[in-house]
C-alpha atoms as a PDB file:
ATOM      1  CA  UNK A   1    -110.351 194.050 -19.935  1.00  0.00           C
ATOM      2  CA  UNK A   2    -112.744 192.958 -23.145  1.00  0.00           C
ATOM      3  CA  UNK A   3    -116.618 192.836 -22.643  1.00  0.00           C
ATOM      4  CA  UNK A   4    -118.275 191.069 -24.691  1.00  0.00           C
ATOM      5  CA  UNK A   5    -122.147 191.001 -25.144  1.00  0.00           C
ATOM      6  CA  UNK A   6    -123.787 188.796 -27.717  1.00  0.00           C
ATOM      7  CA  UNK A   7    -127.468 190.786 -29.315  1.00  0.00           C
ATOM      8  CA  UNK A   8    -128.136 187.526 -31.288  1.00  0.00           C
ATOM      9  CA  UNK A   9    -132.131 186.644 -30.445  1.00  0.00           C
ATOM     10  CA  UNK A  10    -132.643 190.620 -29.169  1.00  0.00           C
ATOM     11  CA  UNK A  11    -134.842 192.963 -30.823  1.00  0.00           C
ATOM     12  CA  UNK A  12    -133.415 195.869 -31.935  1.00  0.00           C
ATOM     13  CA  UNK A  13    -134.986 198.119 -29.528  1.00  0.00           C
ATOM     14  CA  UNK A  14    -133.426 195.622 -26.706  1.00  0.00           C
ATOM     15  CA  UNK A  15    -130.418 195.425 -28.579  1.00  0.00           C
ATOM     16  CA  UNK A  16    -129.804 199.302 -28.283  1.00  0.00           C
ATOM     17  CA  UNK A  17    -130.940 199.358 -24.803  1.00  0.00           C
ATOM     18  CA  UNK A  18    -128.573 196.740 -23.357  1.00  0.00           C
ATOM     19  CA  UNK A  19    -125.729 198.187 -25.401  1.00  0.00           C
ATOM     20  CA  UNK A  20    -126.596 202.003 -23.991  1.00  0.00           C
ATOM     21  CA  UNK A  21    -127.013 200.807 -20.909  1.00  0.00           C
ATOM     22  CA  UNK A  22    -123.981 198.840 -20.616  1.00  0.00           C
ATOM     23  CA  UNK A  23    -121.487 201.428 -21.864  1.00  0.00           C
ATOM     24  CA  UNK A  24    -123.028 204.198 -19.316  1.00  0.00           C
ATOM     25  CA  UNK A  25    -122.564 201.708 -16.625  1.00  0.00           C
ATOM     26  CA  UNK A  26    -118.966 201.580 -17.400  1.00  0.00           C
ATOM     27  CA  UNK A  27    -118.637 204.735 -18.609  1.00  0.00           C
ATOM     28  CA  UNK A  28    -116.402 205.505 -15.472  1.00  0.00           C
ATOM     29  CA  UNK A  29    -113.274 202.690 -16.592  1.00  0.00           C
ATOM     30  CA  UNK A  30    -110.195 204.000 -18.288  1.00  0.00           C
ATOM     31  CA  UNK A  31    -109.979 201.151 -20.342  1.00  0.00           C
ATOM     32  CA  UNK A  32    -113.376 200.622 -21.722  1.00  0.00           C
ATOM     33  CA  UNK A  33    -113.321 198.132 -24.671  1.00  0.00           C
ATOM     34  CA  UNK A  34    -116.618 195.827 -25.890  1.00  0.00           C
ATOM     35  CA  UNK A  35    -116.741 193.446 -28.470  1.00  0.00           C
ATOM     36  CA  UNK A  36    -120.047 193.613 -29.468  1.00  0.00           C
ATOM     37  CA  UNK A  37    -121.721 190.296 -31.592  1.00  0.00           C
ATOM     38  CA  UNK A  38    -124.570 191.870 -33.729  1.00  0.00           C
ATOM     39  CA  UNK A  39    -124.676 188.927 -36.689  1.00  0.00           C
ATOM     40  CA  UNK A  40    -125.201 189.777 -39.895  1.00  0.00           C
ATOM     41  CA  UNK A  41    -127.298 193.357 -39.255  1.00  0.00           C
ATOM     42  CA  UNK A  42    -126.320 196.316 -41.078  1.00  0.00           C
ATOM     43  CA  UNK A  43    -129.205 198.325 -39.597  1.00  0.00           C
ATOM     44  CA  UNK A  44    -128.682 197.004 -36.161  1.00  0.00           C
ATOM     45  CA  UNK A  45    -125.170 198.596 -36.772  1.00  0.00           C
ATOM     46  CA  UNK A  46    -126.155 201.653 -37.956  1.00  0.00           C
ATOM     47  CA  UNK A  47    -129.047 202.360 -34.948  1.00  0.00           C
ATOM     48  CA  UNK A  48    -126.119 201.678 -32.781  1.00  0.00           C
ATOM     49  CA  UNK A  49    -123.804 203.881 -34.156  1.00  0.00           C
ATOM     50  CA  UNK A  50    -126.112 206.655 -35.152  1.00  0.00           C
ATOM     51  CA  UNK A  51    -128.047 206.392 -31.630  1.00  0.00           C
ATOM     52  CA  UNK A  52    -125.634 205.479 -29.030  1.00  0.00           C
ATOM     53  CA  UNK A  53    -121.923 206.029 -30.257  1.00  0.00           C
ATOM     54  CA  UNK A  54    -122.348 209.278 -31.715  1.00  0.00           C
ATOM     55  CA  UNK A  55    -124.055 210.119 -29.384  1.00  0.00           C
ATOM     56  CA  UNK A  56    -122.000 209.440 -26.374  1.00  0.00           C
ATOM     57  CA  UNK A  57    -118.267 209.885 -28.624  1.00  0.00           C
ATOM     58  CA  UNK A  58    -117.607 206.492 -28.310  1.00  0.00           C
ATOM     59  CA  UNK A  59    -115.333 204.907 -30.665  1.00  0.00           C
ATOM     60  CA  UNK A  60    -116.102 201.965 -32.872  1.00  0.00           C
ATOM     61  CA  UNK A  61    -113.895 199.699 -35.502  1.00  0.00           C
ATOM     62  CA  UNK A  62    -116.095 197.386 -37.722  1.00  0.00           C
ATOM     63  CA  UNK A  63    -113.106 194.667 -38.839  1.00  0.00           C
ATOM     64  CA  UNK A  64    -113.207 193.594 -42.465  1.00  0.00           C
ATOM     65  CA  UNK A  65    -112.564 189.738 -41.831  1.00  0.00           C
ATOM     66  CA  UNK A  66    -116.133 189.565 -39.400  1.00  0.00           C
ATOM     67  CA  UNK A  67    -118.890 192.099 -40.094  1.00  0.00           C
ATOM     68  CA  UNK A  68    -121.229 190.975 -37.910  1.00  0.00           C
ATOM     69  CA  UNK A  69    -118.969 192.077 -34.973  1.00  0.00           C
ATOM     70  CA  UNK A  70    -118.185 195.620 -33.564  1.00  0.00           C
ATOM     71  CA  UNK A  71    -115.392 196.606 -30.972  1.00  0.00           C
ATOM     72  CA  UNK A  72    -116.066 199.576 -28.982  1.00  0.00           C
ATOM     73  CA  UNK A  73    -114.193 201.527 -27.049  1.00  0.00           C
ATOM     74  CA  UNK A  74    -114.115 205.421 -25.295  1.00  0.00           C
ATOM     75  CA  UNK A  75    -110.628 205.961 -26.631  1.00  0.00           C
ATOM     76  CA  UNK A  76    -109.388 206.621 -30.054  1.00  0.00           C
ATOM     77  CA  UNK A  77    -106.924 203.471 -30.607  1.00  0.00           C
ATOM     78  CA  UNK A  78    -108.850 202.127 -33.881  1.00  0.00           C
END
């Protein structure tokens, strides 16, 4: 099942948090996929992949038709 969470209006510092916080809530599912909405943020992006994904291992697929969007995941399907 697809999560989505939607970071338009958030700071980036509650941006980060809600994303961290949501993937090590449901860090436990098999299936673990989030569509994250970040809008037009290339350093929102980047402070979520460089502080959270990496961090964690999670996987993440930027698609080239919407850049403001992210889809994460804990497998390595992208």
């Amino acid at each position: 099942m697809k999560n989505k969470i939607d970071l338009h209006g958030l700071s980036h510092e509650n941006a980060l948090i809600q994303v961290e916080e949501f993937l090590l809530m449901n860090s436990f599912r098999n299936d673990l996929e989030l569509e994250l909405i970040t809008g037009n943020s290339p350093k929102l992006q980047e402070k979520i992949i460089n502080r959270i994904l990496k961090k964690h291992n999670y996987t993440y697929y930027i698609p080239e038709y919407n850049r403001g969007m992210m889809y994460i995941t804990d497998s390595k399907i992208y």
